[in-house]
Protein backbone atom coordinates (compact mmCIF):
# COMPACT_ATOMS: atom_id res chain seq x y z
CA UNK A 1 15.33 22.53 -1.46
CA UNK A 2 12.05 22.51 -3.65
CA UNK A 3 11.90 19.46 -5.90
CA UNK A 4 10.37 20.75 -9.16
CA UNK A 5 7.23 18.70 -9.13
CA UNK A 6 5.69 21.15 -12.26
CA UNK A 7 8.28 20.27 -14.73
CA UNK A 8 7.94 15.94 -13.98
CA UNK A 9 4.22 16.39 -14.32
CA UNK A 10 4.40 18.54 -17.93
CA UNK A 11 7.09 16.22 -18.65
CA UNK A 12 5.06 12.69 -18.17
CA UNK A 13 2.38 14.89 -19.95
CA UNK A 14 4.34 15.09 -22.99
CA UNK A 15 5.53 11.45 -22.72
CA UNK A 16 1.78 10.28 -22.65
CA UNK A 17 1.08 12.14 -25.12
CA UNK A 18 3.39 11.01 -27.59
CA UNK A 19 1.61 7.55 -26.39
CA UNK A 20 -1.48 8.15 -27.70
CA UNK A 21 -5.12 8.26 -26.67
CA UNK A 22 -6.47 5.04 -25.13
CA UNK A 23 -3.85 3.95 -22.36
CA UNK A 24 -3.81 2.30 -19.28
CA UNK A 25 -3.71 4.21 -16.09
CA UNK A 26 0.21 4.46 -15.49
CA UNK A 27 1.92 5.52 -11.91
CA UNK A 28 5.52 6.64 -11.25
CA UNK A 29 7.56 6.80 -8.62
CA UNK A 30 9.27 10.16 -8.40
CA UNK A 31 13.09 10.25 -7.62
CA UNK A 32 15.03 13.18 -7.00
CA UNK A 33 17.66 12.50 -10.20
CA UNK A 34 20.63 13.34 -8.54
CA UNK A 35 20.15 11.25 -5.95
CA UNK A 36 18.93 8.53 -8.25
CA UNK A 37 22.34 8.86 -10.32
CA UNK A 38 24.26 8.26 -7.14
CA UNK A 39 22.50 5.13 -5.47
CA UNK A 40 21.67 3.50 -8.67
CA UNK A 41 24.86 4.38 -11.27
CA UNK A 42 24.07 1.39 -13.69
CA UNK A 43 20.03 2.59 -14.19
CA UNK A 44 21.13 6.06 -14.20
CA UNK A 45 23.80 5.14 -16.70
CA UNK A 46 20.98 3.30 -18.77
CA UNK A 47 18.95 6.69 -18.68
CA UNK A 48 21.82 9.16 -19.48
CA UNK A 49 21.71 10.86 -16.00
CA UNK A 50 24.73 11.93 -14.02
CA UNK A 51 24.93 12.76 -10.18
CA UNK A 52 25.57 16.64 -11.05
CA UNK A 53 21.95 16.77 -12.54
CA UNK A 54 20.00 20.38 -10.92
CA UNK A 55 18.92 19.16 -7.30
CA UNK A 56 15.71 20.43 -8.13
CA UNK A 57 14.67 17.87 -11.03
CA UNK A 58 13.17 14.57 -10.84
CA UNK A 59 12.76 11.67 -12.84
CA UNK A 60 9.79 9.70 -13.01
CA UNK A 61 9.92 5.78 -12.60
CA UNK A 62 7.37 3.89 -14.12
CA UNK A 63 5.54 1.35 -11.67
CA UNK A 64 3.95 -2.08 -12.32
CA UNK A 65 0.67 -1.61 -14.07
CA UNK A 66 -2.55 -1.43 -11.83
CA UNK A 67 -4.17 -4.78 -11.49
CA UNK A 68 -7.13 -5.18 -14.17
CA UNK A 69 -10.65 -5.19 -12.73
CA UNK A 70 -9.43 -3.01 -9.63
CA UNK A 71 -11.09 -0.10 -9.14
CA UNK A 72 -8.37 2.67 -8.80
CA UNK A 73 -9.43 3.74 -5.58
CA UNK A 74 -8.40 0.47 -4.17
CA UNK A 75 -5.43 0.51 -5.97
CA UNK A 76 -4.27 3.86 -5.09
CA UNK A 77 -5.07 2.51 -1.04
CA UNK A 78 -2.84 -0.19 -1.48
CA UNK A 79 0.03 1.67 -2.88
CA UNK A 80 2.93 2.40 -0.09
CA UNK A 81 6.33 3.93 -1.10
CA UNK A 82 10.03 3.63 0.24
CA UNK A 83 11.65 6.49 1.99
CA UNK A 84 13.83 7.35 -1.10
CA UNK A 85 10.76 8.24 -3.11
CA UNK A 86 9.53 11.58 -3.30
CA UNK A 87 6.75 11.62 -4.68
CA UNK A 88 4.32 10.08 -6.55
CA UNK A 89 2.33 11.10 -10.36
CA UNK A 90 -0.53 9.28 -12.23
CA UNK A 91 -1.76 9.48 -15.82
CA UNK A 92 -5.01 8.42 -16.40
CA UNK A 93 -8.13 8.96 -18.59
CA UNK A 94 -11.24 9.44 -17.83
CA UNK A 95 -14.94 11.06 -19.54
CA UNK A 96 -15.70 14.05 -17.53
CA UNK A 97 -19.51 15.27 -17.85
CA UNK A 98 -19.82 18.60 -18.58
CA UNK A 99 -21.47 20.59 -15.87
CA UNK A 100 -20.71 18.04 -12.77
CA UNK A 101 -17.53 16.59 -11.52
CA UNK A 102 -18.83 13.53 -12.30
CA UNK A 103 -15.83 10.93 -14.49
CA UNK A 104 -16.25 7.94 -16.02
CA UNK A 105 -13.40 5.02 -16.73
CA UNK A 106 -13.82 4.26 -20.72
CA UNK A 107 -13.51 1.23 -22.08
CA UNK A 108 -9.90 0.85 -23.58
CA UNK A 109 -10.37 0.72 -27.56
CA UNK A 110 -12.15 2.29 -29.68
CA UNK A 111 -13.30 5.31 -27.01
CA UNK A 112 -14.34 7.41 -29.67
CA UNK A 113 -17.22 6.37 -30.52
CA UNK A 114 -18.33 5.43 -26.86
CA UNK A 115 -17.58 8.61 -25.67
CA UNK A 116 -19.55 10.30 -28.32
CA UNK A 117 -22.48 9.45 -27.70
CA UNK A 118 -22.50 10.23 -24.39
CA UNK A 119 -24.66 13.44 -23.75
CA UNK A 120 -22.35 16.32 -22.48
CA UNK A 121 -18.94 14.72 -22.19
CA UNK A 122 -15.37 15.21 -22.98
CA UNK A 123 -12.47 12.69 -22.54
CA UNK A 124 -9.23 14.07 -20.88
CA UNK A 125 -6.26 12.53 -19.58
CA UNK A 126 -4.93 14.04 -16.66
CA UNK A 127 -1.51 14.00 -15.21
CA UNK A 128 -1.15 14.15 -11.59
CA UNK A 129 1.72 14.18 -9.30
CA UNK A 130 2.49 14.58 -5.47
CA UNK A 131 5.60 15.55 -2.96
CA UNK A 132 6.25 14.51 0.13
CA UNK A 133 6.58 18.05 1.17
CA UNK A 134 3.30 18.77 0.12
CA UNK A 135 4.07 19.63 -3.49
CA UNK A 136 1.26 19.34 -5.86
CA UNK A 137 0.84 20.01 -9.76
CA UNK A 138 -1.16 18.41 -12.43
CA UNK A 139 -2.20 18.98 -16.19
CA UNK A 140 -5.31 17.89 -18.27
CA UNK A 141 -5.64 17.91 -21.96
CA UNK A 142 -9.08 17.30 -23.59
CA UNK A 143 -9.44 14.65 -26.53
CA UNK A 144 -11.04 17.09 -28.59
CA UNK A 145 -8.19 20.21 -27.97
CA UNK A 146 -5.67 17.49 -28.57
CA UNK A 147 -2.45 20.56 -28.89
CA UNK A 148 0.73 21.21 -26.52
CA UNK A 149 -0.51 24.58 -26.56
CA UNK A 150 -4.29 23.81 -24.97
CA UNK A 151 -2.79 21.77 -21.53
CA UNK A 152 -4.19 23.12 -18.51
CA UNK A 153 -2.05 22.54 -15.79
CA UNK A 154 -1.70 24.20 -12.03
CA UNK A 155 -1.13 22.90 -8.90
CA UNK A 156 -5.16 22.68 -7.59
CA UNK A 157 -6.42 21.70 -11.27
CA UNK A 158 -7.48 18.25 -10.17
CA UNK A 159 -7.26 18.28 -6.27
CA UNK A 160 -9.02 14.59 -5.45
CA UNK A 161 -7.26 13.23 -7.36
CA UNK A 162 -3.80 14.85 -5.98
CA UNK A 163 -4.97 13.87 -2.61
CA UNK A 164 -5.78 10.14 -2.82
CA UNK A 165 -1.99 10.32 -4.38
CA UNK A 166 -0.97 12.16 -1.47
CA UNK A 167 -2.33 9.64 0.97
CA UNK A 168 -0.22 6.92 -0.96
CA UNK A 169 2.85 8.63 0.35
CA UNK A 170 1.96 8.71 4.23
CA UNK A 171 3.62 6.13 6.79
CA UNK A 172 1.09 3.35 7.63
CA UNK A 173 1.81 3.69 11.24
CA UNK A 174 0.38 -0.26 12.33
C-alpha cells in the first residue's frame, strides 16, 4: 500500500498557512489514520477519525517544539521515531538568496523589514515530509506570491532538506 505522503504535505501547507507568516519551525509525526483510529480510539475520537478512514491517508501529529538556540541540523540528528510512525514532515521558514541555494533562519517578528533589505532574497516556508518507504513530497510558497494557487510542490522540490528528514527515520543500530 502507498501512504499518500502528497496530500499530508499540501495539507500541513494549508494548515501553516492559515497560521500566518513568522512561525516556529514545526515537525510532525506522520501516522497512517486508520491505524491511528484503531490503537488510539480516544485521540482519534478527539480528531473525528474512524478506523474505516482510506488506508492511504495520514494524519500529521504535531511534535514538541525544537529547542530554542539549536541549530536545526542538530535537532533534526537527534530526532528518532517509533516503529508505528511513518513518516516524518517539517514546516519551516527560511530567506532563500536568489541565484544560490544559499537560506538564511530570520529572526521571528517583524521579518519584513529584515528580509527586505537583504539584496536578492525571498522568504518561503517550505513544507517537507518523508516515508519510511522512501516516499518524499514537499511544497514552498514565497512571502511575496502569498496565494493557494502559487505553491510549488513535487516530490524533489527541496531534496536536503527531505533527506536530513529521511535520516531521522533510520534505526540507530548501536
Amino acid at each position: 500500500m502507498t501512504l499518500n505522503i502528497r496530500e499530508a504535505v499540501m495539507d500541513l501547507e494549508r494548515h501553516a498557512s492559515e497560521q500566518g507568516w513568522d512561525q516556529p519551525p514545526r515537525v510532525y509525526a506522520l501516522v497512517p489514520t486508520a491505524e491511528l483510529a484503531r490503537r488510539e480510539p480516544a485521540l482519534a475520537s478527539m480528531l473525528g477519525l474512524d478506523a474505516s478512514a482510506d488506508p492511504a491517508e495520514l494524519t500529521p501529529v504535531e511534535q514538541e517544539p525544537l529547542p530554542d538556540g539549536m541549530p536545526l541540523e542538530e535537532a533534526l540528528g537527534r530526532m528518532a521515531w517509533p516503529e508505528a510512525v511513518a513518516g516524518c514532515a517539517l514546516v519551516m521558514e527560511r530567506l532563500v538568496v536568489k541565484g544560490s541555494d544559499e537560506t538564511l533562519d530570520p529572526p521571528r517578528g517583524g521579518t519584513g523589514d529584515w528580509a527586505a533589505a537583504q539584496d536578492g532574497s525571498e522568504e518561503v516556508r517550505m513544507v517537507a515530509g518523508v516515508l519510511r518507504d522512501g516516499g518524499r513530497h514537499a511544497a514552498l510558497r514565497m512571502r511575496a506570491h502569498d496565494s493557494e494557487d502559487q505553491v510549488l510542490n513535487g516530490p524533489d522540490l527541496v531534496p536536503a532538506l527531505t533527506s536530513a528528514l529521511e535520516l531521522t527515520l533510520l534505526e540507530d543500530e548501536d
